[in-house]
Protein backbone atom coordinates (compact mmCIF):
# COMPACT_ATOMS: atom_id res chain seq x y z
CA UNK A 1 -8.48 8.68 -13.56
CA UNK A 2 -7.62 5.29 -12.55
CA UNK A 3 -9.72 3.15 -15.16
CA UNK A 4 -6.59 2.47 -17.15
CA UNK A 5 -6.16 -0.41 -14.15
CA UNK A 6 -2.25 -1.53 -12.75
CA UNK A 7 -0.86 -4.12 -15.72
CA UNK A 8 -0.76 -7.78 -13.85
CA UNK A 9 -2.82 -6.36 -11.05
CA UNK A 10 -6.15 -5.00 -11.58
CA UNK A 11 -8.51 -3.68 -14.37
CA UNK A 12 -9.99 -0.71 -14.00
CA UNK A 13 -10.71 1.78 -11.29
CA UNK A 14 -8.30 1.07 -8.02
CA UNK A 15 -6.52 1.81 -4.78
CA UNK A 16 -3.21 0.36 -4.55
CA UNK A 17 -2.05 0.41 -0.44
CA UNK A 18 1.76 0.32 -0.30
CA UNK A 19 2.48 -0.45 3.41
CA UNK A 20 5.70 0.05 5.09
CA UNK A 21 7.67 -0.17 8.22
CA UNK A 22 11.04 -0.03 8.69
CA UNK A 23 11.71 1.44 5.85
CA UNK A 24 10.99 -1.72 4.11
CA UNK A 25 7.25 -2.25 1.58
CA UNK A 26 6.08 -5.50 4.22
CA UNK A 27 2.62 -5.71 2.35
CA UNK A 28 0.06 -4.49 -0.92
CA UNK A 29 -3.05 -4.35 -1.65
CA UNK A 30 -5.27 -3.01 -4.22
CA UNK A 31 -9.02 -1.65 -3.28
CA UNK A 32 -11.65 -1.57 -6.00
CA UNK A 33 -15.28 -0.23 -5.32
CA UNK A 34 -17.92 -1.81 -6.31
CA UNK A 35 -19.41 -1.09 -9.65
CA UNK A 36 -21.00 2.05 -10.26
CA UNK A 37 -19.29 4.01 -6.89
CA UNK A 38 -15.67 5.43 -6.67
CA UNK A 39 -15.87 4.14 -2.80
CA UNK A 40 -12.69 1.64 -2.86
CA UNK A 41 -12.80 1.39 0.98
CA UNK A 42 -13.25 -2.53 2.27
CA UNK A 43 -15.84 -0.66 5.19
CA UNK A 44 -17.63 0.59 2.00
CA UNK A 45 -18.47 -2.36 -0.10
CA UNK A 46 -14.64 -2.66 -2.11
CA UNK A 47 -13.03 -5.59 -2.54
CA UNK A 48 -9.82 -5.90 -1.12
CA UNK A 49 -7.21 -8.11 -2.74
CA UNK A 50 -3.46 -8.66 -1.63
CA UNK A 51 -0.67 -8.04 -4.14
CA UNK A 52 2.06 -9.85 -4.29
CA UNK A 53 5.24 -6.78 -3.44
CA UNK A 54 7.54 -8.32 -6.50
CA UNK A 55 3.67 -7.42 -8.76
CA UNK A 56 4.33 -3.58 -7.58
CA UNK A 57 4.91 -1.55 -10.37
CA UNK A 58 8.38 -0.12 -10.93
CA UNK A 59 7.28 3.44 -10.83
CA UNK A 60 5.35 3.01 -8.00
CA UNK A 61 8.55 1.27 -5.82
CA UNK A 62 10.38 4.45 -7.23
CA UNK A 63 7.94 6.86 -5.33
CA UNK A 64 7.77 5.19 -2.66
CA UNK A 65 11.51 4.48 -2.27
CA UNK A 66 11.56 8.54 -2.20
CA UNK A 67 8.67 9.25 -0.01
CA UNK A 68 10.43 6.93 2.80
CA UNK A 69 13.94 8.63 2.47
CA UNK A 70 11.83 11.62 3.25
CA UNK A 71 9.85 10.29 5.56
CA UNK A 72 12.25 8.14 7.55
CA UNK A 73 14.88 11.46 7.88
CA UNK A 74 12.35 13.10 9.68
CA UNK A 75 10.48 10.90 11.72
CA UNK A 76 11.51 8.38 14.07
CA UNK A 77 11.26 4.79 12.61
CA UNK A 78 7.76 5.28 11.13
CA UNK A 79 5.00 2.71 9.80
CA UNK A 80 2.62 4.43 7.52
CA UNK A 81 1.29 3.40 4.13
CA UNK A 82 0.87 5.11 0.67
CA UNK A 83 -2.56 4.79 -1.26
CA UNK A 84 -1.88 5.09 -5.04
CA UNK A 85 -3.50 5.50 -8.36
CA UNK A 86 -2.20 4.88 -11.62
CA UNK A 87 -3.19 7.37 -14.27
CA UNK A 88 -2.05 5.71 -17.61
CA UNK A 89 1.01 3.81 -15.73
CA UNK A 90 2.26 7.05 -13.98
CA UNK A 91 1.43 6.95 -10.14
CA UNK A 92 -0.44 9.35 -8.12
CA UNK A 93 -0.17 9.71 -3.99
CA UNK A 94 -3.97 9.82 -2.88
CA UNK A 95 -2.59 9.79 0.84
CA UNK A 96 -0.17 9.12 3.37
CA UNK A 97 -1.73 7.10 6.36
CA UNK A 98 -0.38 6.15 9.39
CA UNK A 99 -3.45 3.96 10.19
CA UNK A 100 -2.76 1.13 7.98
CA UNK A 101 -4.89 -1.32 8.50
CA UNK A 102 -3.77 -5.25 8.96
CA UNK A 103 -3.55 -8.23 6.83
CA UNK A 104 -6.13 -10.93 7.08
CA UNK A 105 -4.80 -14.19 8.42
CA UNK A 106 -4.45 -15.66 4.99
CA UNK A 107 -2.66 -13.31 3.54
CA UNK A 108 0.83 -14.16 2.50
CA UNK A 109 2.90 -11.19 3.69
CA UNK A 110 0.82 -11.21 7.31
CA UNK A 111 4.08 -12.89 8.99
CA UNK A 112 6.52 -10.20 7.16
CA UNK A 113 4.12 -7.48 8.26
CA UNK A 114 3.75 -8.49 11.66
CA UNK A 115 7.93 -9.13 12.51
CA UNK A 116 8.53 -5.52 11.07
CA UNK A 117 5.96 -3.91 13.17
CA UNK A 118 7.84 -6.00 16.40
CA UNK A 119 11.17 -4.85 15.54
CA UNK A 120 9.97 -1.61 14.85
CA UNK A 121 8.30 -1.98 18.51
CA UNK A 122 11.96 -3.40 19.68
CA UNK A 123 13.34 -0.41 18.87
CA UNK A 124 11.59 1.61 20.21
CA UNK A 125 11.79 0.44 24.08
């Protein structure tokens, strides 16, 4: 039950997208459907709205700081994102994609996003 909202982010129901490559968070944003649905999905009517990364909650950083130790022991140099809800402040994983969608051209971490993604590329030829 996400209707509690992120403090600072969002009120109400959400999906907060915690993208990361390199093992670094290089963008955020939260999904929120439209009123009436539980369809948070841009393609579906939600509205999509960057997040600043410093405006990521603290237990939310913690997860994913964990998932990516994980994640980054076993696979090689990986770019995925994490879709969150927060149930009265504590986060839930909804899913682990490794389609993860790009920043619009205004967006202000676009330029971080994109240099991880080419060193990630770098590395890997």
């Amino acid at each position: 039950d996400t209707s509690s909202g992120i403090p600072n982010v969002t009120n109400g129901l959400h999906d907060l997208r915690v993208a990361i490559v390199n093992g670094k968070i290089v963008w955020c944003h939260v999904r929120v459907p439209v009123k009436g649905t539980f369809l948070a999905n841009a393609a579906r009517g939600g509205n999509l709205t960057e997040v600043p990364v410093e405006k990521i909650p603290e237990p939310v950083r913690s997860v994913v700081n964990a998932i990516s130790v994980q994640i980054s022991s076993k696979f090689d140099n990986p770019a995925y994102s994490l879709d969150f809800g927060l149930e009265k402040g504590e986060p839930k994983v909804f899913e682990i994609n490794d389609q993860i969608g790009f920043p619009t051209w205004d967006m202000k971490n676009r330029d971080i996003f994109l240099s991880e993604l080419v060193e990630s590329f770098k590395l890997k030829v």
